[in-house]
C-alpha atoms as a PDB file:
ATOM      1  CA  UNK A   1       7.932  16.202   3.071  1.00  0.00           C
ATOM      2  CA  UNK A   2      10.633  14.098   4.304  1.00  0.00           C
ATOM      3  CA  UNK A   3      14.011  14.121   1.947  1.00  0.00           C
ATOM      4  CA  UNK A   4      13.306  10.949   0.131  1.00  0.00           C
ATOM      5  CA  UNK A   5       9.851  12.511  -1.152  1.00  0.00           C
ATOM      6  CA  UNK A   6      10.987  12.874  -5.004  1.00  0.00           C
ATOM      7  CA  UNK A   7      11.469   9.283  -5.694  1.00  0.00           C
ATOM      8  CA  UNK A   8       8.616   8.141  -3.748  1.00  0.00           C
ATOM      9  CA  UNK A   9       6.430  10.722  -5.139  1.00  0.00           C
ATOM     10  CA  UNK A  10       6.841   9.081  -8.197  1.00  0.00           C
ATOM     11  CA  UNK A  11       6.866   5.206  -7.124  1.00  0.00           C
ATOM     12  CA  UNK A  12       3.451   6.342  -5.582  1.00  0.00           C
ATOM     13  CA  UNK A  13       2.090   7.755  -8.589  1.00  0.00           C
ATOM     14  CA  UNK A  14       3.648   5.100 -10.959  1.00  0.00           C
ATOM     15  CA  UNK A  15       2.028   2.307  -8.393  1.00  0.00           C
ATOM     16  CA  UNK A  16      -1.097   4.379  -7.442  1.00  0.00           C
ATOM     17  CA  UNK A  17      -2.306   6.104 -10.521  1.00  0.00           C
ATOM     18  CA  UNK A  18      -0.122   4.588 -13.571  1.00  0.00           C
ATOM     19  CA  UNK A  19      -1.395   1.150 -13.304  1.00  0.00           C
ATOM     20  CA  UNK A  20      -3.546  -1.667 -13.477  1.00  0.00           C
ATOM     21  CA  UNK A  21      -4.442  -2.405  -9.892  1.00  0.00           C
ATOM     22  CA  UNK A  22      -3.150   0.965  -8.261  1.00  0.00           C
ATOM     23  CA  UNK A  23      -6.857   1.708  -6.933  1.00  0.00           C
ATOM     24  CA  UNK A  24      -6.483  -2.343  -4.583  1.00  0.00           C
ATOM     25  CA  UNK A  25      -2.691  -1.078  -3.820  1.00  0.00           C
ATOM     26  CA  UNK A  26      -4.531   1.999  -2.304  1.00  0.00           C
ATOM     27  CA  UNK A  27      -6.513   0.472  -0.475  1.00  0.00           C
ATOM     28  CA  UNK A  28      -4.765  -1.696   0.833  1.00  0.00           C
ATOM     29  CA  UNK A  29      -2.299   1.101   2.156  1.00  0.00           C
ATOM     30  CA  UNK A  30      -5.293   3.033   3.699  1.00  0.00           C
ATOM     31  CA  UNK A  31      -6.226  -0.172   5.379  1.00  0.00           C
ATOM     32  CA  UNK A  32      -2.518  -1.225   6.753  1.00  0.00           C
ATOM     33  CA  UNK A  33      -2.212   2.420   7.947  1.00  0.00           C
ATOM     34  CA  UNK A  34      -5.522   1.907   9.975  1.00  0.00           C
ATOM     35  CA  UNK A  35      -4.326  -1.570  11.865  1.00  0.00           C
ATOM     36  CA  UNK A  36      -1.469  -3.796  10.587  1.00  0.00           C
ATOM     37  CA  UNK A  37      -2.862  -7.013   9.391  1.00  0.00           C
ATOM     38  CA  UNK A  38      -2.894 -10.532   7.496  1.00  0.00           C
ATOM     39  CA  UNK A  39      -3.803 -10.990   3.677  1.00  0.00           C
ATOM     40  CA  UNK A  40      -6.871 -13.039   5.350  1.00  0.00           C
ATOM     41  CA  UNK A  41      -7.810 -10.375   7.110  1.00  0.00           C
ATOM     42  CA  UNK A  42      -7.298  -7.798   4.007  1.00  0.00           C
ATOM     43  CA  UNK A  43      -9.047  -9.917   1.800  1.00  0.00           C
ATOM     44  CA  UNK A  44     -12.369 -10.126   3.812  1.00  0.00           C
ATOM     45  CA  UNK A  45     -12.298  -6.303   4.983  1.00  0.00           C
ATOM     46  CA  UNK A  46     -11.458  -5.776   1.029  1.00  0.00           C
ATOM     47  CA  UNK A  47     -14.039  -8.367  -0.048  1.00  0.00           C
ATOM     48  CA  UNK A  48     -11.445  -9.510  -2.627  1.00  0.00           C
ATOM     49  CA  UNK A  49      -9.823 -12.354  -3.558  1.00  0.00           C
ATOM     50  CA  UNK A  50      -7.253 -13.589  -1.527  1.00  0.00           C
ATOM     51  CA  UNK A  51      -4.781 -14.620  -3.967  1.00  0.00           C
ATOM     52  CA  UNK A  52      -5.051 -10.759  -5.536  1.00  0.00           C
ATOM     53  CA  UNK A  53      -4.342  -9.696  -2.574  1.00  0.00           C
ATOM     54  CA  UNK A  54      -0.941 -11.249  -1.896  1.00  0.00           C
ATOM     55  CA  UNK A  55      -0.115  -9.780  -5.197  1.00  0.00           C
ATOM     56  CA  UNK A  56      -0.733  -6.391  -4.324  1.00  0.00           C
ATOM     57  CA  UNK A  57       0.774  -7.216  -0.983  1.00  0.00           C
ATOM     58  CA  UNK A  58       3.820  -8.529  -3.173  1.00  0.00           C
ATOM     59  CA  UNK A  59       4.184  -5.465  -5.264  1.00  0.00           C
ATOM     60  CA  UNK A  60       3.728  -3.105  -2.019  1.00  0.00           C
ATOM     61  CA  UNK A  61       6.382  -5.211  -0.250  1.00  0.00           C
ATOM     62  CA  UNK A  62       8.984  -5.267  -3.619  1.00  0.00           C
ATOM     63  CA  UNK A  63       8.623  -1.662  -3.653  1.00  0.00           C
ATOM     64  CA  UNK A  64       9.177  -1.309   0.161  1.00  0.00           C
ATOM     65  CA  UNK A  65       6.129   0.404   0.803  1.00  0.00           C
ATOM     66  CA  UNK A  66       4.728  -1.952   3.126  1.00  0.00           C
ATOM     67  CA  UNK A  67       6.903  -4.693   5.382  1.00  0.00           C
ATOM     68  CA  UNK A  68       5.832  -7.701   6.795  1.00  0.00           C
ATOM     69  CA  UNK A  69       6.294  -9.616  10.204  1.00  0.00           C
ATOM     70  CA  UNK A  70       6.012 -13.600  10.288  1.00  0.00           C
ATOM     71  CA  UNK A  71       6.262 -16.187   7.705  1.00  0.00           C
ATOM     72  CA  UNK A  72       4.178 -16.058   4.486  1.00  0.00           C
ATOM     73  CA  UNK A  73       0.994 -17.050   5.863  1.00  0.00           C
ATOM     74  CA  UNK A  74       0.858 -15.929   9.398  1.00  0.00           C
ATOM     75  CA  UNK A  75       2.504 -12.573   8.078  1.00  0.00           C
ATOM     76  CA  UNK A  76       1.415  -9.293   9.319  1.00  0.00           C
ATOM     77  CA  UNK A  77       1.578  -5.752   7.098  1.00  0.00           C
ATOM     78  CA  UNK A  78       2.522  -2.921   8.227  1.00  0.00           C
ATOM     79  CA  UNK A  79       3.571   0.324   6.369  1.00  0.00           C
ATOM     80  CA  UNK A  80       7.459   0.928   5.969  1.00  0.00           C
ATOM     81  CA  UNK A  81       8.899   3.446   8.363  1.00  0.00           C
ATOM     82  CA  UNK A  82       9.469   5.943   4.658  1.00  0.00           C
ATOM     83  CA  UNK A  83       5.790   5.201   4.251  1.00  0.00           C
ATOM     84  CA  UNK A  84       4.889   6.304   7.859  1.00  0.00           C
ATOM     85  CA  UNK A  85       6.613   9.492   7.221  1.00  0.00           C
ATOM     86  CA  UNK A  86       5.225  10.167   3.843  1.00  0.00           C
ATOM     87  CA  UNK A  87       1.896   9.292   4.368  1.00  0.00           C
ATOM     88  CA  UNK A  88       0.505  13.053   3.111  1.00  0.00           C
ATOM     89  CA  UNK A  89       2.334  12.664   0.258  1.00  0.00           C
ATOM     90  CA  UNK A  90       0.042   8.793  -0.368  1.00  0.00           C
ATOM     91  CA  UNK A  91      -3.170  11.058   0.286  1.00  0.00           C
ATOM     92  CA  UNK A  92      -2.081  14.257  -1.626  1.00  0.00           C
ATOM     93  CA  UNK A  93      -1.695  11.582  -4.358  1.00  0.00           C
ATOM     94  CA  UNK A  94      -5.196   9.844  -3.527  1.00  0.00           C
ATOM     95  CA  UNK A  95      -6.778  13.070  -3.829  1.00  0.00           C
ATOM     96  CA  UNK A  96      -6.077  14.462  -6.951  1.00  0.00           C
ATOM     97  CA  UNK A  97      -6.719  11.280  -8.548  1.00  0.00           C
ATOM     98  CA  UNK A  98     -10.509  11.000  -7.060  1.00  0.00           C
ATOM     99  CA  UNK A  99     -10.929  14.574  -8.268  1.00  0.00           C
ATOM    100  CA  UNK A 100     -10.582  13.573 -11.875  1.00  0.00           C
END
């Protein structure tokens, strides 16, 4: 666990497990971690709506989780370097809420 785990441990939980919508931010992370790509894109493989979407995408982004390439519409995700290096920590998280 890299030396900025503490607070993220508990951004991830607060945005993961502590509220409305934390189950879309998840996946959304699992999917950016695959291949880095455009709401558009997110929304299909997601079968959401694209407009929820860029709100998740906003949150992750906010909370500099995720980090973007392009302008708004042409952007591209991909996970923040502190998310790269914590990404255990996301699944360790993942897991022990799907257990419950």
């Amino acid at each position: 666990m890299a030396t900025n785990a503490r607070p993220l441990k508990h951004l991830l939980g607060w945005l993961i497990a502590g509220t409305r919508g934390g189950m879309t931010r998840a996946r959304i992370i699992k999917a950016v971690h695959e291949t880095p790509q455009n709401a558009n894109k997110l929304a299909t493989l997601l079968k959401m709506d694209y407009k929820t979407i860029r709100h998740h995408l906003d949150v992750l982004e906010k909370n500099r989780l995720i980090t973007s390439v392009g302008d708004k519409y042409g952007a591209t995700y991909f996970l923040s370097q502190i998310m790269e290096d914590n990404y255990g920590l996301f699944e360790e998280i993942l897991n022990k809420i799907w257990k419950k």
